[in-house]
N, C-alpha and C. Protein backbone atom coordinates (compact mmCIF):
# COMPACT_ATOMS: atom_id res chain seq x y z
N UNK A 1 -13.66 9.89 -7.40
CA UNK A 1 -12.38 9.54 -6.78
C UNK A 1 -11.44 10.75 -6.82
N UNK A 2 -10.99 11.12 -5.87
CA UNK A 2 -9.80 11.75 -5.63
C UNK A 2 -8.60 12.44 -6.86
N UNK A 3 -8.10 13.68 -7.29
CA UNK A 3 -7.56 13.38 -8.30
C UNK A 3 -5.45 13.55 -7.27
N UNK A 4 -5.89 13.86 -6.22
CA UNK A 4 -4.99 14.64 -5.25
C UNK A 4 -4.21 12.87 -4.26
N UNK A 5 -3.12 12.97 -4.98
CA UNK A 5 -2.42 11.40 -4.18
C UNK A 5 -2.37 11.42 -2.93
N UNK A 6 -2.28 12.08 -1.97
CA UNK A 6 -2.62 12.42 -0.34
C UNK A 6 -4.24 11.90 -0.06
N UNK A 7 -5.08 12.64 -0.90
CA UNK A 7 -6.31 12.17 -0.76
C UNK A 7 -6.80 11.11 -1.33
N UNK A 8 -6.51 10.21 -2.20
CA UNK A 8 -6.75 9.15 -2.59
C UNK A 8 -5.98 8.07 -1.79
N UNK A 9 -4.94 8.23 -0.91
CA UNK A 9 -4.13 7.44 -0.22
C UNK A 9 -5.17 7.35 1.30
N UNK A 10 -5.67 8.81 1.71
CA UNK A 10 -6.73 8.57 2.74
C UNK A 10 -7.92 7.46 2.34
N UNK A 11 -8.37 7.62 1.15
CA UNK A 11 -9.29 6.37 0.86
C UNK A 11 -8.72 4.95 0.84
N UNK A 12 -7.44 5.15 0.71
CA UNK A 12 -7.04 3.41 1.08
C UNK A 12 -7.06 3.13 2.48
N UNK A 13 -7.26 3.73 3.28
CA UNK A 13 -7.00 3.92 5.02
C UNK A 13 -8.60 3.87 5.37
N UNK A 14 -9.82 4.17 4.72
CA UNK A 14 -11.02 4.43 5.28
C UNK A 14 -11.36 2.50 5.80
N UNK A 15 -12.61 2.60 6.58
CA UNK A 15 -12.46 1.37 7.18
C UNK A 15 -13.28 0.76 5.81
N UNK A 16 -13.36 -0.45 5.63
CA UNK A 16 -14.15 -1.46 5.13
C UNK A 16 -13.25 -1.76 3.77
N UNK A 17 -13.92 -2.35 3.09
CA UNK A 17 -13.01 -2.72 2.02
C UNK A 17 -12.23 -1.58 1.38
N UNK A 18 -11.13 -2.04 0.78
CA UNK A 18 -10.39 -0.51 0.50
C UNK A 18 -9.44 -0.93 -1.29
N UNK A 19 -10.54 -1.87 -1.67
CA UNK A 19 -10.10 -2.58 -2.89
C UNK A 19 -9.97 -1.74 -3.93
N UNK A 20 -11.11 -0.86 -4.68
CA UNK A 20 -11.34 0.48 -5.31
C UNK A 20 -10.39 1.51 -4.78
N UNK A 21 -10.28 2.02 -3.84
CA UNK A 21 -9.80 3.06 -3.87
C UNK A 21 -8.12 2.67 -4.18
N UNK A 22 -7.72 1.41 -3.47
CA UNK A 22 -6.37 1.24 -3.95
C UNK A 22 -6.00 0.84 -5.53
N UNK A 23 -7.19 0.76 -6.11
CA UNK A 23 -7.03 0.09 -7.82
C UNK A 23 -7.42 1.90 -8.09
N UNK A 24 -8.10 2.65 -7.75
CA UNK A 24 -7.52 3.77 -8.03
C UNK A 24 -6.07 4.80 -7.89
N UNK A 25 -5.65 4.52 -7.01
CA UNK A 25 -4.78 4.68 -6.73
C UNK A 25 -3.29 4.24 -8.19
N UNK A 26 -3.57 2.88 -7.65
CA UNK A 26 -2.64 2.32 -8.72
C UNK A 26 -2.68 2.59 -10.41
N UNK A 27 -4.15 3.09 -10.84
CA UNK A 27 -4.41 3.17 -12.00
C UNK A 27 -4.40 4.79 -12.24
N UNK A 28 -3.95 5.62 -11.27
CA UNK A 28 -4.30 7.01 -11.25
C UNK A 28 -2.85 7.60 -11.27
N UNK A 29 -1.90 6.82 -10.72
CA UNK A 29 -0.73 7.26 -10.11
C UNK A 29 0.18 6.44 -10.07
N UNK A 30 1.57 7.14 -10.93
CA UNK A 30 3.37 5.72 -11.03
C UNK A 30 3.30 5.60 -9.77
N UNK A 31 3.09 4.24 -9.35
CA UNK A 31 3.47 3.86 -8.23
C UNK A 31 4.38 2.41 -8.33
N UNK A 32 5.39 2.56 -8.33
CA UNK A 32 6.19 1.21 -8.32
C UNK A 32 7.33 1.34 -7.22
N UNK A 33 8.53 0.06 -7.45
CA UNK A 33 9.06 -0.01 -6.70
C UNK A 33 9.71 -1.77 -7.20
N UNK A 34 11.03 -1.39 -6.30
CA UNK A 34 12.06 -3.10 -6.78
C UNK A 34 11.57 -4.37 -6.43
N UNK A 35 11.26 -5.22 -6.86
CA UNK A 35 10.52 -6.18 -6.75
C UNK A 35 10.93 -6.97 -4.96
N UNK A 36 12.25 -7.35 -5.17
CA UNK A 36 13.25 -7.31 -3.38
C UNK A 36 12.70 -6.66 -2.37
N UNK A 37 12.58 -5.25 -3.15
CA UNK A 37 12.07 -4.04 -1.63
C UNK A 37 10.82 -4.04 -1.39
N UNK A 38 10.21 -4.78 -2.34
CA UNK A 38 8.60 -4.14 -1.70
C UNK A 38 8.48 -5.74 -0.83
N UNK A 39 9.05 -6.76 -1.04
CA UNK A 39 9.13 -8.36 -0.53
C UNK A 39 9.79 -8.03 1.03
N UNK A 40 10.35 -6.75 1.03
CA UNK A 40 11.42 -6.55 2.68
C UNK A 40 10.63 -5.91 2.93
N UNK A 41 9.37 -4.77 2.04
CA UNK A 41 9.10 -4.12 3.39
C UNK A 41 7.62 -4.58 3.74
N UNK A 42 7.45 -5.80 2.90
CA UNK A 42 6.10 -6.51 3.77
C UNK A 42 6.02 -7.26 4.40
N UNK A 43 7.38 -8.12 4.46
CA UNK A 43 7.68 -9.00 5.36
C UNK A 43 7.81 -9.02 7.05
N UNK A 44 8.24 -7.88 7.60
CA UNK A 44 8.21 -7.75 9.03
C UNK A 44 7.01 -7.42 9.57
N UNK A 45 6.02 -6.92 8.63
CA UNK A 45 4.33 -7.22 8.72
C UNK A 45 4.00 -8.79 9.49
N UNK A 46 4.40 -9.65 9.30
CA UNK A 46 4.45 -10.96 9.42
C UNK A 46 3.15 -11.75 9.08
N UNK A 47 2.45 -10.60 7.96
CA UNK A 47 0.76 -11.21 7.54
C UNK A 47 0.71 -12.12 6.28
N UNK A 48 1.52 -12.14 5.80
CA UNK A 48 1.88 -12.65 4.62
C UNK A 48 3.40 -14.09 4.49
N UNK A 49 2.83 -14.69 3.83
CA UNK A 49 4.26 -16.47 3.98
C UNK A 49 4.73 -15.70 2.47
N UNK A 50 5.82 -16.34 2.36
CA UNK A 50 6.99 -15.96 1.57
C UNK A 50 6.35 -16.17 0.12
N UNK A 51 4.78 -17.49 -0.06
CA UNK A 51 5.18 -17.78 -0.94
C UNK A 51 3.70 -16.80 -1.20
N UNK A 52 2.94 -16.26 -0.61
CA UNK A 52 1.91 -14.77 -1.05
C UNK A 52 2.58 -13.53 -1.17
N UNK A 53 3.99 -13.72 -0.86
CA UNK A 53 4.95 -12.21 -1.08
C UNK A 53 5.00 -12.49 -2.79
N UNK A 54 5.04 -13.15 -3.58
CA UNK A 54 5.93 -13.71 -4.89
C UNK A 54 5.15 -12.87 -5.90
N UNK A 55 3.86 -12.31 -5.57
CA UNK A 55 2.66 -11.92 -6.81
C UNK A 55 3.27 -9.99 -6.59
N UNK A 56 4.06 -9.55 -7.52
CA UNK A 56 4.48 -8.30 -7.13
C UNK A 56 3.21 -7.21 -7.39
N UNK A 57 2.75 -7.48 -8.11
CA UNK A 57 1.71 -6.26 -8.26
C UNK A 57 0.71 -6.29 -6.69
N UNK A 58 0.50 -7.56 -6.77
CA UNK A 58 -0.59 -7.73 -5.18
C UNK A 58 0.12 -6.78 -4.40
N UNK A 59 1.87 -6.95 -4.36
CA UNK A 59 2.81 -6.55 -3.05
C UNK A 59 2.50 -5.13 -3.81
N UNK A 60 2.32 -4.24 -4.13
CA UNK A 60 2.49 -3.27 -4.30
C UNK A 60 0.60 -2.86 -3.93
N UNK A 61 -0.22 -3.55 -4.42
CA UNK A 61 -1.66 -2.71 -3.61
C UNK A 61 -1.39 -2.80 -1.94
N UNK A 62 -0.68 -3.90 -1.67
CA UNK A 62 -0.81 -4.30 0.22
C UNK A 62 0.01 -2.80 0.26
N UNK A 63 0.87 -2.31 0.05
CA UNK A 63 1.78 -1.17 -0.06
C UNK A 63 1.27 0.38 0.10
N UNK A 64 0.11 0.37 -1.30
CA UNK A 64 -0.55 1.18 -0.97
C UNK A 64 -1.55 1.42 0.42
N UNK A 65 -2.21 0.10 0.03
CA UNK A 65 -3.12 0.20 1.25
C UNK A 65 -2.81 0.31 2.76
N UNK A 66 -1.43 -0.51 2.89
CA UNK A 66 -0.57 0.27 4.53
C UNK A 66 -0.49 1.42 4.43
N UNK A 67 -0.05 2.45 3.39
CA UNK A 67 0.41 3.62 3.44
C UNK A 67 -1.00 4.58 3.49
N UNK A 68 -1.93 3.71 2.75
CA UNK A 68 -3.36 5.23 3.43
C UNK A 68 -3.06 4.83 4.76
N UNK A 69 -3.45 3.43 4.92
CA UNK A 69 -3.86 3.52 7.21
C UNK A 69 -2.83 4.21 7.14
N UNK A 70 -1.71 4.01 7.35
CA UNK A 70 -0.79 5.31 8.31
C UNK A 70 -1.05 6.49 7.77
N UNK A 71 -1.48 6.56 6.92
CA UNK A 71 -1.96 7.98 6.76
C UNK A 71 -3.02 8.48 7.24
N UNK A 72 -4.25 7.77 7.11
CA UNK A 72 -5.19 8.17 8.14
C UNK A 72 -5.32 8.14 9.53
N UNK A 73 -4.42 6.97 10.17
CA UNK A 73 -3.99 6.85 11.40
C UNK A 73 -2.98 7.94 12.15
N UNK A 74 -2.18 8.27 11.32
CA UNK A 74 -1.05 8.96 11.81
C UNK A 74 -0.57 10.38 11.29
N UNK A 75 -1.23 10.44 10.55
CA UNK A 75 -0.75 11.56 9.60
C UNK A 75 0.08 11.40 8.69
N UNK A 76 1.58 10.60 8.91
CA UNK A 76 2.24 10.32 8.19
C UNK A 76 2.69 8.94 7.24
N UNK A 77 3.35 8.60 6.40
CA UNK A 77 3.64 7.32 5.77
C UNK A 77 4.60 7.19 6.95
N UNK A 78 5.09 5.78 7.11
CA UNK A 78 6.63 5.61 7.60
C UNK A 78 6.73 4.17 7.35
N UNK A 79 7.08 3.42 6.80
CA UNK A 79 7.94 2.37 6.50
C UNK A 79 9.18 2.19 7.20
N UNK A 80 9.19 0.89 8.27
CA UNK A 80 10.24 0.96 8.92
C UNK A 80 11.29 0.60 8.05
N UNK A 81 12.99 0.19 8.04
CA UNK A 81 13.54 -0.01 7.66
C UNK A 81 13.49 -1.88 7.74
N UNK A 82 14.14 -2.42 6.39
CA UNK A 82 13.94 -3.78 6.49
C UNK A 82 15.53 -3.84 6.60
């Protein structure tokens, strides 16, 4: 696994399951965030009901794992504004 957070964020973006690389991720690298903000910025996703937003650690792998795809998709992270 990756020791480089750019490149371990591309493995959350590769196609097929992307469960490992984001539990690497999380176990490799501080990745947090306000319990509110990570609930606003998964919500306009509209993949998730209010009451699968409530498990914060889950909300924080879905987090990672948007941020490889746009990273492998796009080059960049971007999180719209909630």
């Amino acid at each position: 696994m990756p020791d480089d957070l750019a490149d371990a964020l591309l493995d959350c973006g590769a196609p097929g399951d992307a469960s490992e690389a984001v539990g690497h991720v999380l176990a490799t690298f501080e990745v947090s965030g306000e319990i509110a903000d990570c609930r606003a910025m998964l919500r306009p996703y509209g993949a998730w009901e209010d009451a699968e937003l409530s498990d914060h650690q889950t909300n924080l792998e879905r987090l990672v794992w948007l941020a490889g795809c746009d990273l492998r998709e796009h080059g960049e992270i971007y999180f719209t504004g909630y």
